[in-house]
Structure formats: structure tokens, C-alpha cells
Protein backbone atom coordinates (compact mmCIF):
# COMPACT_ATOMS: atom_id res chain seq x y z
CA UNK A 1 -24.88 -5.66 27.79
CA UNK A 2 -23.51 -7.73 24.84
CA UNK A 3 -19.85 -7.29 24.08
CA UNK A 4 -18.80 -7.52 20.44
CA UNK A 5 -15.45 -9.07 20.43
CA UNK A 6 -13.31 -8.48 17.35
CA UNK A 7 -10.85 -11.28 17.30
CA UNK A 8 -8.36 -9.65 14.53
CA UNK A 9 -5.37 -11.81 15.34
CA UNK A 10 -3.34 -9.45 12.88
CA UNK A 11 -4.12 -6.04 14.73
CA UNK A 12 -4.06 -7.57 17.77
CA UNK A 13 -0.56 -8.41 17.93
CA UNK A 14 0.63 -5.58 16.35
CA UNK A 15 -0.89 -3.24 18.42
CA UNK A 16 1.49 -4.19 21.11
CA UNK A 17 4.34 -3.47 19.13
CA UNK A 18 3.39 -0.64 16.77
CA UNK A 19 3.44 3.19 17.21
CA UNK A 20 0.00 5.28 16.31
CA UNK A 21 1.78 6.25 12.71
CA UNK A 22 2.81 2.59 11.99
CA UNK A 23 -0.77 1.16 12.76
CA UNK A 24 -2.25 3.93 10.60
CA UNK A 25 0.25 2.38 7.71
CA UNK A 26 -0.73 -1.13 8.87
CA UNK A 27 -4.88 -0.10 8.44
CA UNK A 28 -3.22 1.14 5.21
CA UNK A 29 -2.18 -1.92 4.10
CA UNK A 30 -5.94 -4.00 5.47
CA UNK A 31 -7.65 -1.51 3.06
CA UNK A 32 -4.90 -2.36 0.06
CA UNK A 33 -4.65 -6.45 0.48
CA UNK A 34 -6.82 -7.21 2.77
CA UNK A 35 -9.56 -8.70 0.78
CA UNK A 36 -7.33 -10.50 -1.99
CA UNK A 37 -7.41 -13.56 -2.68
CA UNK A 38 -4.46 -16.32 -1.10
CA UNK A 39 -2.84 -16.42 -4.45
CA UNK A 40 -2.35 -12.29 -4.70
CA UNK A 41 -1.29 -12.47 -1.19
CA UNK A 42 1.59 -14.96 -1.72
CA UNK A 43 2.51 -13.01 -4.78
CA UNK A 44 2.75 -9.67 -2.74
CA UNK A 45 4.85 -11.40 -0.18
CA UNK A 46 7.15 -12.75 -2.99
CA UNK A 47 8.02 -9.21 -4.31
CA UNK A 48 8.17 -7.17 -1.24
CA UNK A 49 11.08 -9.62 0.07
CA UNK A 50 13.09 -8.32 -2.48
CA UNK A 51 12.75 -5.16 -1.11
CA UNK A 52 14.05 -5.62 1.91
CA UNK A 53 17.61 -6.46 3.26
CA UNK A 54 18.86 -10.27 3.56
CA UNK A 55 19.07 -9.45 7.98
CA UNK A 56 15.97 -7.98 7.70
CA UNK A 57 14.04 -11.06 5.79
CA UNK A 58 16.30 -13.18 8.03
CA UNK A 59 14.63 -11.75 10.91
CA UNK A 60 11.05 -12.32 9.40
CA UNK A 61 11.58 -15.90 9.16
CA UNK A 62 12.84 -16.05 12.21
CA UNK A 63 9.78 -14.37 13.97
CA UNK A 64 7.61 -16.57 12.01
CA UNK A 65 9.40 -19.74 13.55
CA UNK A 66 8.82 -18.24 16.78
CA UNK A 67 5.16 -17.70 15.91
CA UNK A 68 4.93 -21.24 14.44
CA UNK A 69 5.71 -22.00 18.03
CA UNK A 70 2.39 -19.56 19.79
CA UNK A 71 0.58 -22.30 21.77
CA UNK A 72 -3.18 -20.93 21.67
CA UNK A 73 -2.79 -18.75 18.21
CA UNK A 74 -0.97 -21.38 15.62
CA UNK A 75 -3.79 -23.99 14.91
CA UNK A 76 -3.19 -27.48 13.04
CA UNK A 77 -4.74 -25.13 10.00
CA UNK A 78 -1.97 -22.65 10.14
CA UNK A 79 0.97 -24.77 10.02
CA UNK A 80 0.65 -25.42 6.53
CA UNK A 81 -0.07 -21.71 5.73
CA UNK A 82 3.41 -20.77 7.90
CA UNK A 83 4.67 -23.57 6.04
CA UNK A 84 4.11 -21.70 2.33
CA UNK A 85 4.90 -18.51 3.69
CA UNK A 86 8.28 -19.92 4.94
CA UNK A 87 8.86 -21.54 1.59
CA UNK A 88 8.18 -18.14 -0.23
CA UNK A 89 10.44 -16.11 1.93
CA UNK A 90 13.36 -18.28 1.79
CA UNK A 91 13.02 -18.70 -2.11
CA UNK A 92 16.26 -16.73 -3.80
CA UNK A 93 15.88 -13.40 -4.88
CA UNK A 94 15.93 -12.60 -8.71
CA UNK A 95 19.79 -11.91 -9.39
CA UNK A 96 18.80 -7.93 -10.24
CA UNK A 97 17.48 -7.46 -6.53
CA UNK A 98 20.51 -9.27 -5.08
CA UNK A 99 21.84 -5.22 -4.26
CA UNK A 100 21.83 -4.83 -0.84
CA UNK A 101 19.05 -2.67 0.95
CA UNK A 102 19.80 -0.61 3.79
CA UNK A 103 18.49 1.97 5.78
CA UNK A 104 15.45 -0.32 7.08
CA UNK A 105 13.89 -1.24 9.96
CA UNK A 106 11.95 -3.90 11.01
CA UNK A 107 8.59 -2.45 11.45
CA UNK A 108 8.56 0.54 8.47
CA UNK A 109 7.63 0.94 4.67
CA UNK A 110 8.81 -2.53 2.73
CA UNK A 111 9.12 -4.32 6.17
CA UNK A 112 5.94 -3.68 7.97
CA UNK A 113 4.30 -4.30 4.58
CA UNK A 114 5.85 -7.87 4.46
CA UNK A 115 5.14 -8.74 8.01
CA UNK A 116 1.24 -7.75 7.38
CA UNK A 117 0.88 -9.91 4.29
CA UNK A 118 2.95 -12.69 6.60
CA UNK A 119 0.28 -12.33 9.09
CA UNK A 120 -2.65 -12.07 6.52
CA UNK A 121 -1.50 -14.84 4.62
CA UNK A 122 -1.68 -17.35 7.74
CA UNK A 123 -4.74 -15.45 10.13
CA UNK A 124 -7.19 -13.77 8.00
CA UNK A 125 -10.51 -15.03 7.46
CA UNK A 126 -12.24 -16.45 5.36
CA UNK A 127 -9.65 -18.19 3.76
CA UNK A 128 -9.64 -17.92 0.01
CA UNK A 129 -8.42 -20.41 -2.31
């Protein structure tokens, strides 16, 4: 019996942290941005960051250190998409989005939105540039 093995890294690793409701949202998001092209992708990232509190973007680029650091999933390829995703995320916000945001949490609305395109922007294939 063959076995067809969907290597998604994405869904993968959020299915371990995500409720039923959340991963619907996340599939959401696949059907949305999931076939853009690199450029649209890094543009998306760029404006949802503003929509999300300063501790809660801290606390994306500190994840995606700690991914940086997945022996087995971060490839010599991905370093230099982590690395542009990093660069993004700590660019400064426009001065009319410097208002704080509150009432988030990590993995909902503006959040889980910028930690798909994070992970689409550095696993999905094929790679468009």
C-alpha cells in the first residue's frame, strides 16, 4: 500500500499548537496567500506587523530565532529567507500605527495571520521570485 506523505512544514507545526477554529482560520489564510508570489508575501507581512502590538511582534521574532535554530527543518536555503523576514519585522512602523494594540494574542486574527505568512514566506514551495 503506497503512503502519500504530505510534507506541509507550515500545517505541520501548527497543528500541534492550534485549536480546530484557529486551523480552520489558518486553511483560511493558505486559500488567501498561499499561492502569491515572494514579493506579495513580504508585503503582507510588512502591513500586518503594524497591526499587532510591539510584545506581540517581539515575540514573533523571537520564535523565528528559535526556529532559525530547528536542526532538521531550517536548511542552508532558509536562512536567507528567515533572514528577510527578520529584516521586515524589525523595520519601524509608519509613525500613524505607532498606537498601541491590545487585546491580542499570539495565535488569533492579525497574529496568526503574521505567523502564517512568516512560515509561508520561508517553507512553502515552489519558491517564487
Amino acid at each position: 500500500m503506497r503512503r502519500n506523505y504530505n510534507n506541509n512544514i507550515p500545517q505541520m507545526m501548527n497543528q500541534f499548537v492550534l485549536t480546530d477554529e484557529q486551523m480552520k482560520e489558518f486553511d483560511n489564510f493558505m486559500e488567501k496567500y498561499g499561492n502569491l508570489p515572494d514579493r506579495a508575501i513580504f508585503r503582507e507581512i510588512d502591513m500586518v506587523k503594524n497591526q499587532v502590538s510591539d510584545d506581540l511582534l517581539s515575540q514573533h521574532i523571537k520564535n523565528l530565532e528559535l526556529v532559525e535554530k530547528m536542526q532538521g527543518f531550517v536548511e542552508k536555503e532558509h536562512l536567507g529567507r528567515i533572514e528577510t523576514v527578520r529584516r521586515i519585522l524589525n523595520s519601524p512602523k509608519p509613525p500613524q500605527m505607532k498606537k498601541e494594540v491590545t487585546g491580542q494574542y499570539f495565535y488569533g486574527g492579525s497574529s496568526l495571520l503574521l505567523w502564517f505568512l512568516t512560515l509561508a514566506a520561508i517553507w512553502r514551495r515552489p519558491y517564487f521570485y
